[in-house]
N, C-alpha and C. Protein backbone atom coordinates (compact mmCIF):
# COMPACT_ATOMS: atom_id res chain seq x y z
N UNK A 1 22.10 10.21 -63.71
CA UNK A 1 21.45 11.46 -64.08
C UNK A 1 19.93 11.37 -63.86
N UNK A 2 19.90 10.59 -64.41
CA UNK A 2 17.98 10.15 -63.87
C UNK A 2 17.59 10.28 -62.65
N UNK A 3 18.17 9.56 -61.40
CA UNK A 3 18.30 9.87 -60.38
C UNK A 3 18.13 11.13 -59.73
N UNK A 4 18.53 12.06 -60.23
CA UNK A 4 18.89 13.57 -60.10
C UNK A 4 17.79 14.34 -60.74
N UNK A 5 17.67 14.03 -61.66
CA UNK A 5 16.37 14.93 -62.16
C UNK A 5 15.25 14.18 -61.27
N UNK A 6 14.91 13.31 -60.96
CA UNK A 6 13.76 12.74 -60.14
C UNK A 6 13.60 13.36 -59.07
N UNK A 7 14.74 13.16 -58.42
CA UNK A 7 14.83 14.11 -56.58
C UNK A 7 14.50 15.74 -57.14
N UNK A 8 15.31 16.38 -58.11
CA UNK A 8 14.46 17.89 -58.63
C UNK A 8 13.32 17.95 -58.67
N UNK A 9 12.81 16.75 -59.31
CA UNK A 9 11.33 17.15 -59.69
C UNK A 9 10.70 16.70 -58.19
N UNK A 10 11.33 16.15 -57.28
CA UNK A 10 10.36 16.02 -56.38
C UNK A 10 10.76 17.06 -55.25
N UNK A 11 11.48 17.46 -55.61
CA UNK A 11 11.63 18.88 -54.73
C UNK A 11 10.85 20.30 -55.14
N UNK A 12 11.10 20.34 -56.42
CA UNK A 12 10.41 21.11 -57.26
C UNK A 12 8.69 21.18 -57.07
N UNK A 13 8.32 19.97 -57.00
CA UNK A 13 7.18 19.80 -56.94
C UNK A 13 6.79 19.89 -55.41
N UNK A 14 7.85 19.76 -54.17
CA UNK A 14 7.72 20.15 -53.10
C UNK A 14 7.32 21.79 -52.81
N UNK A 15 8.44 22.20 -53.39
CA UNK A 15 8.07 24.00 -53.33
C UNK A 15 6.63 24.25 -53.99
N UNK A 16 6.45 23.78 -55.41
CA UNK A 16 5.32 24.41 -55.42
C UNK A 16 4.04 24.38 -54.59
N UNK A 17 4.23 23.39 -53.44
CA UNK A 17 2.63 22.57 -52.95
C UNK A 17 3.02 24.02 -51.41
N UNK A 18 4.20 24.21 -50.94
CA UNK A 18 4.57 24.73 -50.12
C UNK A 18 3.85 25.90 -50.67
N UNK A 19 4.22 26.63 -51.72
CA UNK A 19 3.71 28.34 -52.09
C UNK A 19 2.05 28.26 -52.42
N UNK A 20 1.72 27.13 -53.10
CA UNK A 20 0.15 26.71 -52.62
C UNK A 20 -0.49 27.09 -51.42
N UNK A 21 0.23 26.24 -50.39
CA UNK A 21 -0.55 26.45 -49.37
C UNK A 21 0.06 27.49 -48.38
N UNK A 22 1.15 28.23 -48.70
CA UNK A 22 1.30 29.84 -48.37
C UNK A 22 0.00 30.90 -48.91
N UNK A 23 -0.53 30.15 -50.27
CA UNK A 23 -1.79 31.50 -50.75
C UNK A 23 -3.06 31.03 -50.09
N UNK A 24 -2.81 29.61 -49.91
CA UNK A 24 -4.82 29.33 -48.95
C UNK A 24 -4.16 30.12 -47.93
N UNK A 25 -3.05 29.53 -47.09
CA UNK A 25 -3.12 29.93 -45.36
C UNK A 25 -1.75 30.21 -45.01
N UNK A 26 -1.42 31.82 -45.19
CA UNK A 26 -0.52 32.51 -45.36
C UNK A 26 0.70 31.94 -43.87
N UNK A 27 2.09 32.36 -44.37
CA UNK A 27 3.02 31.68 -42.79
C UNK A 27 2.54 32.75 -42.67
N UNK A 28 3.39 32.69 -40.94
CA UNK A 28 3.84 34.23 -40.75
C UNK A 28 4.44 35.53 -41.47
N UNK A 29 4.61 36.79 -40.93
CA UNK A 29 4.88 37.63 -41.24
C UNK A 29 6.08 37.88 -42.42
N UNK A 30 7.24 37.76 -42.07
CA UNK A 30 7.92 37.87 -43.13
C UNK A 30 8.57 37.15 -43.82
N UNK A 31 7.67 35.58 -43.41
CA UNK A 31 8.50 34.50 -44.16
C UNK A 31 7.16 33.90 -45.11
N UNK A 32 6.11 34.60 -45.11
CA UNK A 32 4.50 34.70 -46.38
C UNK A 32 5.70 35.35 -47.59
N UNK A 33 5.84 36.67 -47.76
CA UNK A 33 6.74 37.47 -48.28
C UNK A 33 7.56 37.13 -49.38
N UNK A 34 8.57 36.16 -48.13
CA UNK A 34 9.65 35.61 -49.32
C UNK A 34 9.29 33.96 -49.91
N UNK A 35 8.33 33.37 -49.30
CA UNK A 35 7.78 32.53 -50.05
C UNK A 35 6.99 32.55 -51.15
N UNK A 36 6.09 34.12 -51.61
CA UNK A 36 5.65 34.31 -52.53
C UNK A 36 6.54 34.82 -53.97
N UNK A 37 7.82 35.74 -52.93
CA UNK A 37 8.91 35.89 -54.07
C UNK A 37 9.54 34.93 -54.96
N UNK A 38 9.62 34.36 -54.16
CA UNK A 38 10.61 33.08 -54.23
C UNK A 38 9.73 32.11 -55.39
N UNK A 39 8.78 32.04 -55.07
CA UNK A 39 7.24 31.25 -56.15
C UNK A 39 7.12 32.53 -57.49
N UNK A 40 7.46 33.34 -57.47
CA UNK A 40 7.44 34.12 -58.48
C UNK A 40 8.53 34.68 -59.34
N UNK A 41 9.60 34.43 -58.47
CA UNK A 41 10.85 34.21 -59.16
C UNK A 41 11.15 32.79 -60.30
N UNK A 42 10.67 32.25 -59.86
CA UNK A 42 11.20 30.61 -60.18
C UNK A 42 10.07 30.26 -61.08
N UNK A 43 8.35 30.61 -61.20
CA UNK A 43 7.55 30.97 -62.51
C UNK A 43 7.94 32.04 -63.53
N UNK A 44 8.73 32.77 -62.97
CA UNK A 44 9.83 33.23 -63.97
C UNK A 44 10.91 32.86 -64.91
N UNK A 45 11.39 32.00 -64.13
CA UNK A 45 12.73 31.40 -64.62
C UNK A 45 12.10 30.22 -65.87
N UNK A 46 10.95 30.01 -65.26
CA UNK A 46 10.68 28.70 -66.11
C UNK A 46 9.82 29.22 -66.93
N UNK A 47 9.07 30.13 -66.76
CA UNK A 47 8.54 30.80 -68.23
C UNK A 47 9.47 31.17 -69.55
N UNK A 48 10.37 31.49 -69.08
CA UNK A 48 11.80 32.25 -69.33
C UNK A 48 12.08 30.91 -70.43
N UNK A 49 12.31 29.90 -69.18
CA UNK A 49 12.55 28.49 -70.30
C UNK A 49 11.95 27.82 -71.39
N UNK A 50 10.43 28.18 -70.92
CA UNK A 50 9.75 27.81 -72.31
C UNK A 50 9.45 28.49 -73.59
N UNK A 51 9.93 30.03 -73.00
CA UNK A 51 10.54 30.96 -74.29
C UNK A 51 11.69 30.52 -75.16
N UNK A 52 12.67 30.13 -74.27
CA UNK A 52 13.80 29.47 -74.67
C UNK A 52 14.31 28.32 -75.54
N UNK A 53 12.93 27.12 -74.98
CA UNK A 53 13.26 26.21 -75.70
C UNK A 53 11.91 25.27 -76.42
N UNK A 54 11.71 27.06 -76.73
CA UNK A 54 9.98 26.76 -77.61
C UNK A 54 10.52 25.56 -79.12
N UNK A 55 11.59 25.90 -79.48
CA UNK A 55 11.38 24.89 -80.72
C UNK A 55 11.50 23.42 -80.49
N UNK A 56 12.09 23.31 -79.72
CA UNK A 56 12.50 21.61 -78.73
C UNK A 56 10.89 21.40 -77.96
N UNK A 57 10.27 22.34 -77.81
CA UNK A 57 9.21 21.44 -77.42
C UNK A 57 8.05 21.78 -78.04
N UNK A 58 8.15 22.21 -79.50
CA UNK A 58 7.12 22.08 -80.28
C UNK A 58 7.57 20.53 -81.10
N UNK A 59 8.69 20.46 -81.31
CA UNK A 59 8.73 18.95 -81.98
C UNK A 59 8.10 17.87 -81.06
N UNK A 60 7.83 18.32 -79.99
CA UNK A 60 7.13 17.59 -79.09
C UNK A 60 6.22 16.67 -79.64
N UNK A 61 6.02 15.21 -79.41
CA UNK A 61 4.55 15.12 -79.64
C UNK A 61 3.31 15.66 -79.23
N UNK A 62 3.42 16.26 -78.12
CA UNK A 62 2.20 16.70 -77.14
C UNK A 62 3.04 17.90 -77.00
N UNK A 63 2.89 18.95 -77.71
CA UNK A 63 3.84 20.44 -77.19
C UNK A 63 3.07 21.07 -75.53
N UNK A 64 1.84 21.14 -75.95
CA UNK A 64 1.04 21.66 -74.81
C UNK A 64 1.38 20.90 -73.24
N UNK A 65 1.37 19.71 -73.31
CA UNK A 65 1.74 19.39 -72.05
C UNK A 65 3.29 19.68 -71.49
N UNK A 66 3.74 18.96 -72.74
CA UNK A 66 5.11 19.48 -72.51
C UNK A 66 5.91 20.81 -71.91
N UNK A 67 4.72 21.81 -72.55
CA UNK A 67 5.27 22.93 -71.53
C UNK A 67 4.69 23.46 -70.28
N UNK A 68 3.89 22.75 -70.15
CA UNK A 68 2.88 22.85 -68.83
C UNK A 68 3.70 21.93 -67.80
N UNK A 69 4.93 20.94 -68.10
CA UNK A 69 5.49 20.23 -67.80
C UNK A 69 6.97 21.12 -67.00
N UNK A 70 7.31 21.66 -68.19
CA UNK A 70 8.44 22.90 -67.99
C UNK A 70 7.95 23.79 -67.22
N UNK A 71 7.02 24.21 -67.17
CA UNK A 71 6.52 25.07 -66.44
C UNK A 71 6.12 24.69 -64.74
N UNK A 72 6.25 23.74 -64.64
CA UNK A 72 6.06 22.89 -63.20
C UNK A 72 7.46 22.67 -62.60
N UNK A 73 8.15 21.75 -63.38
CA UNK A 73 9.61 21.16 -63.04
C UNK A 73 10.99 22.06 -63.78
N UNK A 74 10.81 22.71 -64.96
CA UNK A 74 12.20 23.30 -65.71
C UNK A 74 13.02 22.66 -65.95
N UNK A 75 13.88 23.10 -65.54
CA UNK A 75 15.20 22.15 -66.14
C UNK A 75 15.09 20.74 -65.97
N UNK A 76 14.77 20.59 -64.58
CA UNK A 76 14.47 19.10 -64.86
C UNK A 76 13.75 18.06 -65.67
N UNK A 77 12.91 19.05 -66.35
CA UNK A 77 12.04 17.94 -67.41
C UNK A 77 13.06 18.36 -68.28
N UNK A 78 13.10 19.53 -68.71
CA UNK A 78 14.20 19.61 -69.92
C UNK A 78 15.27 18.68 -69.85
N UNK A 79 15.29 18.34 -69.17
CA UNK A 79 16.69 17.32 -69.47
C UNK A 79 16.34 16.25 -69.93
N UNK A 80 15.05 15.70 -70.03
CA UNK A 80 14.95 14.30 -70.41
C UNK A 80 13.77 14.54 -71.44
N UNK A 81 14.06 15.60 -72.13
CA UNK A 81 13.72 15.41 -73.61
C UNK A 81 14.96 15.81 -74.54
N UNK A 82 14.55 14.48 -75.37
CA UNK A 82 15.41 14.34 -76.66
C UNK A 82 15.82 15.94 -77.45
N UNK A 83 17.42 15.74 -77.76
CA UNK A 83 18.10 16.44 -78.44
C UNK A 83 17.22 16.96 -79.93
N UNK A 84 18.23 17.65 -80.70
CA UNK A 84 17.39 17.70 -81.57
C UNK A 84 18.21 16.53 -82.82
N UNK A 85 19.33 16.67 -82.14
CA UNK A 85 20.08 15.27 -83.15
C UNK A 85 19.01 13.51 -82.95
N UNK A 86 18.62 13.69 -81.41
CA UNK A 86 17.81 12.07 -81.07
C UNK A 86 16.33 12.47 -81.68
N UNK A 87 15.71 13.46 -81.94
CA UNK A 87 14.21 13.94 -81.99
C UNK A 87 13.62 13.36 -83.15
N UNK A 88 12.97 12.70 -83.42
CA UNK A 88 12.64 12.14 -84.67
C UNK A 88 12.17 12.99 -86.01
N UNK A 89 12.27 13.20 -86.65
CA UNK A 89 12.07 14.28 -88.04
C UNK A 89 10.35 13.88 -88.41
N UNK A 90 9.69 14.59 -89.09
CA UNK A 90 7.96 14.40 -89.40
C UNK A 90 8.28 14.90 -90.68
């Protein structure tokens, strides 16, 4: 499983450098378009997630990064934070 979330996040982190450098130096015509959709769909989805799983990552030690984290990778970081059964109690 580790394995798997690693290759996500490095894919993940592939797309975003891709829609980056679609906003310095746009592709062509109608493939600028769906690369910006596509980058705005998926800052969707993962905003979406940190609505979702605001209480799991306020037990966070570091909540703030943590969702700046989700907000980069999604599911894939979510997966490798602790349950709320493993999460330590304060």
């Amino acid at each position: 499983m580790k394995v798997f979330c690693g290759f996500g996040r490095l894919l993940t982190l592939l797309f975003w450098l891709v829609v980056l450098v679609n906003l310095v130096l746009p592709f062509v015509y109608p493939l600028h378009l769906l690369v910006n959709l596509a980058g705005a769909l998926l800052l969707a989805v993962h905003l979406l997630e940190v609505l979702l799983f605001r209480a799991i990552l306020r037990r966070s030690p570091v909540p703030g990064r943590e969702r700046l984290r989700v907000l980069l990778f999604g599911i894939f970081h979510l997966q490798t934070l602790p349950t709320a059964a493993e999460a330590p109690h304060a």
